[in-house]
Protein backbone atom coordinates (compact mmCIF):
# COMPACT_ATOMS: atom_id res chain seq x y z
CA UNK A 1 0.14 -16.06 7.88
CA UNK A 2 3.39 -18.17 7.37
CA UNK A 3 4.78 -20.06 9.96
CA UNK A 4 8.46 -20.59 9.77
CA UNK A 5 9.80 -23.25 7.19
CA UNK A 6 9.63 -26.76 8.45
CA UNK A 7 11.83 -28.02 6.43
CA UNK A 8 14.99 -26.13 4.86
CA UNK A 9 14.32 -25.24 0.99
CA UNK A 10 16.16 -27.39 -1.52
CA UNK A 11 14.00 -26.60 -4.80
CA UNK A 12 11.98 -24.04 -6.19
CA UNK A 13 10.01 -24.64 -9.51
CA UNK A 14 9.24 -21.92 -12.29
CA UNK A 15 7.15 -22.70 -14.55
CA UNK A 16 7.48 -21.83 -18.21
CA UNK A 17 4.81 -22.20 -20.56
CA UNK A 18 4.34 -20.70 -24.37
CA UNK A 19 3.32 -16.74 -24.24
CA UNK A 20 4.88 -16.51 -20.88
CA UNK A 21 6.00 -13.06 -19.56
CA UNK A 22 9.79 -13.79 -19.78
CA UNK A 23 10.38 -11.00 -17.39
CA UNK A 24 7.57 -11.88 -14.61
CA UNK A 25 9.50 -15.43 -14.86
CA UNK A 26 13.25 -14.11 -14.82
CA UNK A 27 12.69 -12.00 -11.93
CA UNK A 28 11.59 -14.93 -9.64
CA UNK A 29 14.11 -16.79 -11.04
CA UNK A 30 16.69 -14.26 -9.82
CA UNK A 31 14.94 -13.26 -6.66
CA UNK A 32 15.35 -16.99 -5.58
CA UNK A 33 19.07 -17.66 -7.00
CA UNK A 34 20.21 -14.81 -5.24
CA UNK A 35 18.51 -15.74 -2.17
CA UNK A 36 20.40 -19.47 -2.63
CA UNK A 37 23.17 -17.62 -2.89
CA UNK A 38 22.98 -15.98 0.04
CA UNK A 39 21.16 -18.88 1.68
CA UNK A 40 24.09 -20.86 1.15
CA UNK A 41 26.49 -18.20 2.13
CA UNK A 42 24.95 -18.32 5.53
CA UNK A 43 24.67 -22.21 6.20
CA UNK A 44 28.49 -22.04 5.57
CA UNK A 45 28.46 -23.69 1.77
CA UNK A 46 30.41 -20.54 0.22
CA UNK A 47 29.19 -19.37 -2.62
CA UNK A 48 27.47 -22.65 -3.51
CA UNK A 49 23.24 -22.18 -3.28
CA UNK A 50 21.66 -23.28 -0.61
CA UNK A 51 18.74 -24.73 -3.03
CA UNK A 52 17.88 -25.09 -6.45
CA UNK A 53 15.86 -22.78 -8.91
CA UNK A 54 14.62 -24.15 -11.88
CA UNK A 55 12.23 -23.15 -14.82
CA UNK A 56 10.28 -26.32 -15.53
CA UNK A 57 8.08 -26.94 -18.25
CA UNK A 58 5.15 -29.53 -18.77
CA UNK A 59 6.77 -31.58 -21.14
CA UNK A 60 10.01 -32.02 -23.20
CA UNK A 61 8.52 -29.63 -25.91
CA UNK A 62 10.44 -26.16 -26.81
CA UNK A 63 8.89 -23.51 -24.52
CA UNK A 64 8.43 -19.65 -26.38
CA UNK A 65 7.60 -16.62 -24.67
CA UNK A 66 5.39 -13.88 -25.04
CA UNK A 67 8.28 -11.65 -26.55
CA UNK A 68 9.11 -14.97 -29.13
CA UNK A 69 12.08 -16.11 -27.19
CA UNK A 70 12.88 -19.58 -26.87
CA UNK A 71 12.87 -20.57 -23.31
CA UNK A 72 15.76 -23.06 -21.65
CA UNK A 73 14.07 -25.35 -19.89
CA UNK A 74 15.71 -27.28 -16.66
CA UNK A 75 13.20 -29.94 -15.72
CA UNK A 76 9.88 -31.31 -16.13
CA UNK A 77 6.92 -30.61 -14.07
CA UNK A 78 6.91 -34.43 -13.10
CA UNK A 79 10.78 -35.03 -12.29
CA UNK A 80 10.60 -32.54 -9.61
CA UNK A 81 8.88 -32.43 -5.93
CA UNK A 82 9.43 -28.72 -5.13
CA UNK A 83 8.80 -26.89 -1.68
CA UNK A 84 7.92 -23.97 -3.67
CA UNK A 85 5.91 -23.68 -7.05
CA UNK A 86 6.27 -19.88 -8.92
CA UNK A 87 3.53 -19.58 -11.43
CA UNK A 88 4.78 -16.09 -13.32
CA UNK A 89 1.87 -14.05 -15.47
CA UNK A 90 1.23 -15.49 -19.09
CA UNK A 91 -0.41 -13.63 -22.29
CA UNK A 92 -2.73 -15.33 -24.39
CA UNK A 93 -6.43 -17.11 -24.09
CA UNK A 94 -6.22 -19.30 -21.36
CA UNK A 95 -8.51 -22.05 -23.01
CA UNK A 96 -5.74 -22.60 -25.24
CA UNK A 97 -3.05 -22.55 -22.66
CA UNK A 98 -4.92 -25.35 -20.71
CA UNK A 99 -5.35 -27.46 -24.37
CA UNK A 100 -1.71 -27.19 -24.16
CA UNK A 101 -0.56 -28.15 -20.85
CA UNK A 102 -3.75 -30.25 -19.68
CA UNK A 103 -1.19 -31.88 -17.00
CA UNK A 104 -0.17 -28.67 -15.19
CA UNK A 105 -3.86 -27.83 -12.91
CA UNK A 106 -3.38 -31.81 -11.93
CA UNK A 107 0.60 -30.86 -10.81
CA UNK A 108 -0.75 -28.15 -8.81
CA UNK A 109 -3.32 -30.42 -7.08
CA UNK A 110 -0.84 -33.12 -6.56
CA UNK A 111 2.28 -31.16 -5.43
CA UNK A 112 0.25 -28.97 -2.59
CA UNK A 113 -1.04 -32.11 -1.35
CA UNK A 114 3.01 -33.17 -0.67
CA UNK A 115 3.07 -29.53 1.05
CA UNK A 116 4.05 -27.33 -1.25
CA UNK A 117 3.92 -23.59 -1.32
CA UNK A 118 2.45 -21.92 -4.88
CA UNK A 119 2.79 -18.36 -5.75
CA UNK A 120 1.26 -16.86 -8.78
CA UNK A 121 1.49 -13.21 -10.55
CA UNK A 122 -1.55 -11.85 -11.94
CA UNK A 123 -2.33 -14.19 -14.90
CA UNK A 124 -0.84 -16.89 -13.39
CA UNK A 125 -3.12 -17.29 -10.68
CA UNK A 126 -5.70 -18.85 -13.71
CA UNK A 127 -3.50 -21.73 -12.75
CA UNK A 128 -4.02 -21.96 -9.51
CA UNK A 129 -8.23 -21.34 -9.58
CA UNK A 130 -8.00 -24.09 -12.65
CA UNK A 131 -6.70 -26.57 -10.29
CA UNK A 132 -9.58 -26.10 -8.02
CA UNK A 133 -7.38 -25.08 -5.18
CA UNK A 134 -8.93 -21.81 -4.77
CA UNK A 135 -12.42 -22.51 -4.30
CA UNK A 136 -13.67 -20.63 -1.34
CA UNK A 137 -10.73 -19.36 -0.72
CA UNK A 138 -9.76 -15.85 -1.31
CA UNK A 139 -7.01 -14.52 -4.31
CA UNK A 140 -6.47 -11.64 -6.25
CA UNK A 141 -4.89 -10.90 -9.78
CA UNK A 142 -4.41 -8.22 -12.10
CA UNK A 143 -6.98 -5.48 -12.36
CA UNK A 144 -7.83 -6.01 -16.15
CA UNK A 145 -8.44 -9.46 -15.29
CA UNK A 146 -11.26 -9.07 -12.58
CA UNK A 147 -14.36 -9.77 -15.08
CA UNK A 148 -12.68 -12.54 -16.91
CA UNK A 149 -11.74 -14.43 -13.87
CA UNK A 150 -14.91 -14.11 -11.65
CA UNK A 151 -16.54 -15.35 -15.02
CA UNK A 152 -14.24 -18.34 -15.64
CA UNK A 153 -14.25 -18.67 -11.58
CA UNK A 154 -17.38 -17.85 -9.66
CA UNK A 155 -16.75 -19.86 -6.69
CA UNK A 156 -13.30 -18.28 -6.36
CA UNK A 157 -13.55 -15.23 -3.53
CA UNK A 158 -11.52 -12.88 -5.63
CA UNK A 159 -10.74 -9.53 -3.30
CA UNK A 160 -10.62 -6.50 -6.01
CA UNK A 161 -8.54 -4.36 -2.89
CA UNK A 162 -6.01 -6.35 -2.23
CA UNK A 163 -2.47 -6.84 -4.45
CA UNK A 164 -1.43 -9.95 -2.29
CA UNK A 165 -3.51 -12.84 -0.76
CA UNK A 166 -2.57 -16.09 1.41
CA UNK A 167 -4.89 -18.75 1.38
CA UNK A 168 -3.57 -22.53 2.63
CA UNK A 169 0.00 -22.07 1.06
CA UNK A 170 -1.53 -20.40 -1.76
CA UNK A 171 -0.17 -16.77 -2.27
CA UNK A 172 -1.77 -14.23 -5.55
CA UNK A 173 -0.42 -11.10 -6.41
CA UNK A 174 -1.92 -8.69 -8.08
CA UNK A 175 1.35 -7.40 -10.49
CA UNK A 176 5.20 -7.51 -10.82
CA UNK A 177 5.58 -4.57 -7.61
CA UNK A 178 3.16 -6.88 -5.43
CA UNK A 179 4.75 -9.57 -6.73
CA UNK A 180 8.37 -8.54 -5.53
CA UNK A 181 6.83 -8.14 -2.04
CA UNK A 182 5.54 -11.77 -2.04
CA UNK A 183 8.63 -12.97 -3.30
CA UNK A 184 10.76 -11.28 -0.52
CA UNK A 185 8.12 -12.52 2.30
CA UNK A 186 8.50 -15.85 0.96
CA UNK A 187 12.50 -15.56 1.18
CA UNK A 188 11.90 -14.55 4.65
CA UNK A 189 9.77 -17.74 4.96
CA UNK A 190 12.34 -19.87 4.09
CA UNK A 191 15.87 -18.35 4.29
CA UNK A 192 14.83 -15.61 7.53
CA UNK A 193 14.53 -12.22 7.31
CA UNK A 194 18.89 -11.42 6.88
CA UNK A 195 18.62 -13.14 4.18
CA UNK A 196 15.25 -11.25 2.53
CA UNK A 197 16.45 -8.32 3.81
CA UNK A 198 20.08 -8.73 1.65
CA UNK A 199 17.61 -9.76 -1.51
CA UNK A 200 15.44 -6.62 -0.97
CA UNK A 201 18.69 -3.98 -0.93
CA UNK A 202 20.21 -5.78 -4.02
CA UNK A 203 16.94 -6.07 -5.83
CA UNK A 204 15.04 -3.25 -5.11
CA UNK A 205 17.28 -0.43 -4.54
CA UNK A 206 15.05 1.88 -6.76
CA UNK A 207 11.92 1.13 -5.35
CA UNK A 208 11.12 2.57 -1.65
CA UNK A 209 9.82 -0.22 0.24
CA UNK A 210 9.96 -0.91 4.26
CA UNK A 211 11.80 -4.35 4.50
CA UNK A 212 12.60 -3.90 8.29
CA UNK A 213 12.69 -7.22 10.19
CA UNK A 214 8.86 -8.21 11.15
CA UNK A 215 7.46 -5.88 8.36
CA UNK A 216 8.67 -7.41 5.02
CA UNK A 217 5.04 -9.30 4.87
CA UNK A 218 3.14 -5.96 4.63
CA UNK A 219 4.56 -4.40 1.65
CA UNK A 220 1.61 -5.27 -0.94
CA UNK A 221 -0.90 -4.07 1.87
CA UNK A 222 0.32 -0.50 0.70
CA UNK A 223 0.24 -0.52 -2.76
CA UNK A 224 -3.65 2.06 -2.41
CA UNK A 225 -4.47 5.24 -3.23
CA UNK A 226 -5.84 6.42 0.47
CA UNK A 227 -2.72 8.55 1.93
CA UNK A 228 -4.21 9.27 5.15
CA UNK A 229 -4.43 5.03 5.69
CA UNK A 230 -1.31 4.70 4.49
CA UNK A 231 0.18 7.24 6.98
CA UNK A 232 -1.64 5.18 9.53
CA UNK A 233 0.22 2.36 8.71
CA UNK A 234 3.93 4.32 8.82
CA UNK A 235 2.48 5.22 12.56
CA UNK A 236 1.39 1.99 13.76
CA UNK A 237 5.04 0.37 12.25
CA UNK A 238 7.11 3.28 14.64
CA UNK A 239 4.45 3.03 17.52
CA UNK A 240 2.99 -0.43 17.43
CA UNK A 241 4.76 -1.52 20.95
CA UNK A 242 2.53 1.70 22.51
CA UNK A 243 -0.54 1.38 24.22
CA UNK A 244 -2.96 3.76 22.31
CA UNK A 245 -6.96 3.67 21.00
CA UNK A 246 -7.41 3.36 17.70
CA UNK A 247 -9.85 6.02 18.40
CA UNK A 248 -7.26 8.75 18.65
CA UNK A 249 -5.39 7.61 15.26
CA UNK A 250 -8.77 8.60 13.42
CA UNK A 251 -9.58 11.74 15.58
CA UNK A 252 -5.82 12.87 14.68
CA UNK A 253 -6.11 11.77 11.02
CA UNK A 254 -9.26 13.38 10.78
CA UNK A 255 -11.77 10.71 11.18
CA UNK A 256 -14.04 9.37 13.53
CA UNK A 257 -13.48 5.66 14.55
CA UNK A 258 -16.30 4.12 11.93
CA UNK A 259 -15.07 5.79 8.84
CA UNK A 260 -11.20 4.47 9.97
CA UNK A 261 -12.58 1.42 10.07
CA UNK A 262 -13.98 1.53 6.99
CA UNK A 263 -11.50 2.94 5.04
CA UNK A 264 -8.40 0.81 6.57
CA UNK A 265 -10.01 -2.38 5.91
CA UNK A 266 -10.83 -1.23 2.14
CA UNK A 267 -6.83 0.04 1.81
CA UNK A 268 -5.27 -2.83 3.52
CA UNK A 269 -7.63 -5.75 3.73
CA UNK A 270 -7.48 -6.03 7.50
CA UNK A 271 -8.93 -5.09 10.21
CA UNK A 272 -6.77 -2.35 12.43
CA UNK A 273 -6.42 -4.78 15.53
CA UNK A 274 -5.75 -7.46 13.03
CA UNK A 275 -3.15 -5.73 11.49
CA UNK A 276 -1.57 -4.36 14.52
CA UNK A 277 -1.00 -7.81 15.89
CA UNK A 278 0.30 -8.90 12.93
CA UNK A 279 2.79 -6.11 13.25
CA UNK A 280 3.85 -7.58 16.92
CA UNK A 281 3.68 -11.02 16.05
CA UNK A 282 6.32 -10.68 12.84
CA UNK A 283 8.48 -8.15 14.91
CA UNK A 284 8.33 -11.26 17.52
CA UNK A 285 9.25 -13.81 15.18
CA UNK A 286 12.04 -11.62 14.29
CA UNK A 287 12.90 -11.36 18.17
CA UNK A 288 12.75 -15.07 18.75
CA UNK A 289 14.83 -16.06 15.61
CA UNK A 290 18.04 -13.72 16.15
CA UNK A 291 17.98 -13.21 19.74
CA UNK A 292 18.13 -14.73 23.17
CA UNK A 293 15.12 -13.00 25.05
CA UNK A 294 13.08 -14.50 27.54
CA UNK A 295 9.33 -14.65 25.99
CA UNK A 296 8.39 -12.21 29.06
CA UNK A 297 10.89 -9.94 27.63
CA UNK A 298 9.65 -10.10 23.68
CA UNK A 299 6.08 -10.11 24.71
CA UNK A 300 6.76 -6.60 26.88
CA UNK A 301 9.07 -5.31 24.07
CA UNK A 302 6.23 -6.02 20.80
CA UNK A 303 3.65 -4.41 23.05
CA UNK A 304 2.04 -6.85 25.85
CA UNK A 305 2.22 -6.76 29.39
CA UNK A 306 0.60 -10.48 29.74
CA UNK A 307 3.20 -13.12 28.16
CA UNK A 308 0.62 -15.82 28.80
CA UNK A 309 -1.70 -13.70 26.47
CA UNK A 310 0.81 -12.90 23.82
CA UNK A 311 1.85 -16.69 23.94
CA UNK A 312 -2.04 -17.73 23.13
CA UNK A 313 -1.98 -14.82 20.37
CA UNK A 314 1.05 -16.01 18.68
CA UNK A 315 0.12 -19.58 18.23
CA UNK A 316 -3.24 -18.59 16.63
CA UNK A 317 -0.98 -16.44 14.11
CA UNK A 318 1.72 -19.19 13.66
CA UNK A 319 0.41 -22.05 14.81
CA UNK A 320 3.32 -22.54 17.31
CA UNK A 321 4.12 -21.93 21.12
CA UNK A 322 7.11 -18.75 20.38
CA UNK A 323 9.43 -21.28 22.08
CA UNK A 324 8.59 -23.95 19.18
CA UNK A 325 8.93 -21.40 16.51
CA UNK A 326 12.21 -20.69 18.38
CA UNK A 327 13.62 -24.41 18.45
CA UNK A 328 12.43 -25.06 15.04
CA UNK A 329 13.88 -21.88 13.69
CA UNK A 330 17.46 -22.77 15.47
CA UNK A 331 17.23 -26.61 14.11
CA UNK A 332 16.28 -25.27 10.16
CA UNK A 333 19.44 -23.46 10.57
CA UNK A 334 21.95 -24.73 12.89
């Protein structure tokens, strides 16, 4: 999981290629502007944007989509050092695309060395495996895809149950609604969740998604077929601060505790206790980011009596003490 932004955001990079899916790349591209917007709004700038969103292109040559439109292109790939790298889904043979743009798996390579975060939409996570930076690591993409990718990429671990993956900075998703859940978790990465949580109401007001503070990261763990699992998950999001057994959520849903297991880690991709402290920990990152709690108090609130425990269990989720995730938090946006 993400740990809050250490550094405030100042440029996200689209790319654009030929056969590009103009609407996979214009709905990052407003995802993030309006989050700028509203970025900036918040840091006091008015209505300028608190960063910039570009569509960048390998080279200086015209750019045509999918649907034969010619693209505007903003930037090159090598003018800009971006904290966050969109790679939106493409159709066409992917051979050729690479022929094309031979320089864009070495951008990759070079740009998540400086840090960077890359997100890709179905197709556009050939990108990403191209560049190596998925070997061993775990990504999805779109279901059509499956063969051709674990041919072209055996020693990728491609997870055919999940729509969204996070691998070292490297997010997948599996289609344009997983995708607008990984863009809204990644606004929540860098702007905080007010600001992901505007996004999501002007974005997505036809689509029924839970964008509560703590939960926005579990969206694309929902997007299955098994209604009793996802019923479990509604549950655990009103009840996660109780102390129950996971036993008793099967018996009442009609399982017994093996087949639960089982079936919630084919739905979701976790574990129940994993995903249950996942639950706490965002809820507690919410806690420690807009309020003034003592950690005893946050700890007690998300669920556990021990703060020394919950204290260990949040760093291994964030990598940070919840009073460093507090001061850094404060000092990204005072």
């Amino acid at each position: 999981m993400l740990t809050t932004s250490p550094t405030p955001l100042r440029q996200v990079a689209i790319l654009a290629t030929d056969g590009v899916i103009a609407s996979t790349l214009m709905q990052a591209k407003d995802f993030f502007h309006m989050a700028s917007l509203r970025d900036g709004r918040q840091r006091g700038l008015g209505l300028t944007p608190g960063f910039r969103t570009s569509i960048v292109a390998a080279d200086d040559q015209p750019v045509t989509s999918f649907s034969q439109d010619r693209l505007a292109i903003e930037a090159t790939i090598d003018a800009l050092h971006p904290q966050l790298i969109v790679l939106p889904a493409f159709w066409g043979d992917f051979d050729q695309l690479l022929e094309r743009y031979p320089g864009v798996p070495a951008w990759l390579r070079r740009e998540h060395a400086r840090g960077a975060l890359i997100s890709a939409e179905a197709s556009g996570v050939f990108w990403i495996a191209a560049a190596g930076l998925l070997d061993d690591r775990e990504a999805t993409t779109y279901w059509r895809l499956f063969d051709e990718f674990s041919r072209r990429f055996p020693q990728v671990l491609l997870n055919r149950d999940k729509h969204i993956t996070d691998a070292d900075r490297i997010f997948c998703a599996a289609g344009v609604t997983s995708a607008c859940d990984l863009h809204i978790h990644l606004i929540e990465h860098f702007c905080g969740s007010q600001v992901a949580q505007a996004v999501a109401r002007d974005t997505l007001y036809e689509v029924q998604r839970s964008y509560t503070p703590g939960m926005i990261g579990f969206g694309g763990q929902k997007l299955h077929q098994d209604v009793a699992i996802l019923q479990i998950q509604h549950w655990l999001e009103e009840h996660f601060s109780e102390k129950f057994r996971f036993e008793d959520v099967a018996s009442q849903h009609g399982m017994s505790i093996r087949n639960f297991m089982r079936r919630f880690q084919s739905a979701t991709g976790d574990k129940p206790l994993h995903y249950l402290q996942r639950l706490r920990i965002e809820t507690a990152k919410n806690l420690l980011s807009t309020t003034r709690r003592s950690i005893k108090t946050i700890s007690y609130d998300i669920g556990y009596d021990d703060a020394s425990f919950f204290a260990r269990l949040f760093r291994q989720h964030t990598g940070l003490s919840p009073n460093q995730f507090r001061r850094q938090f404060q000092q990204n946006t005072g």
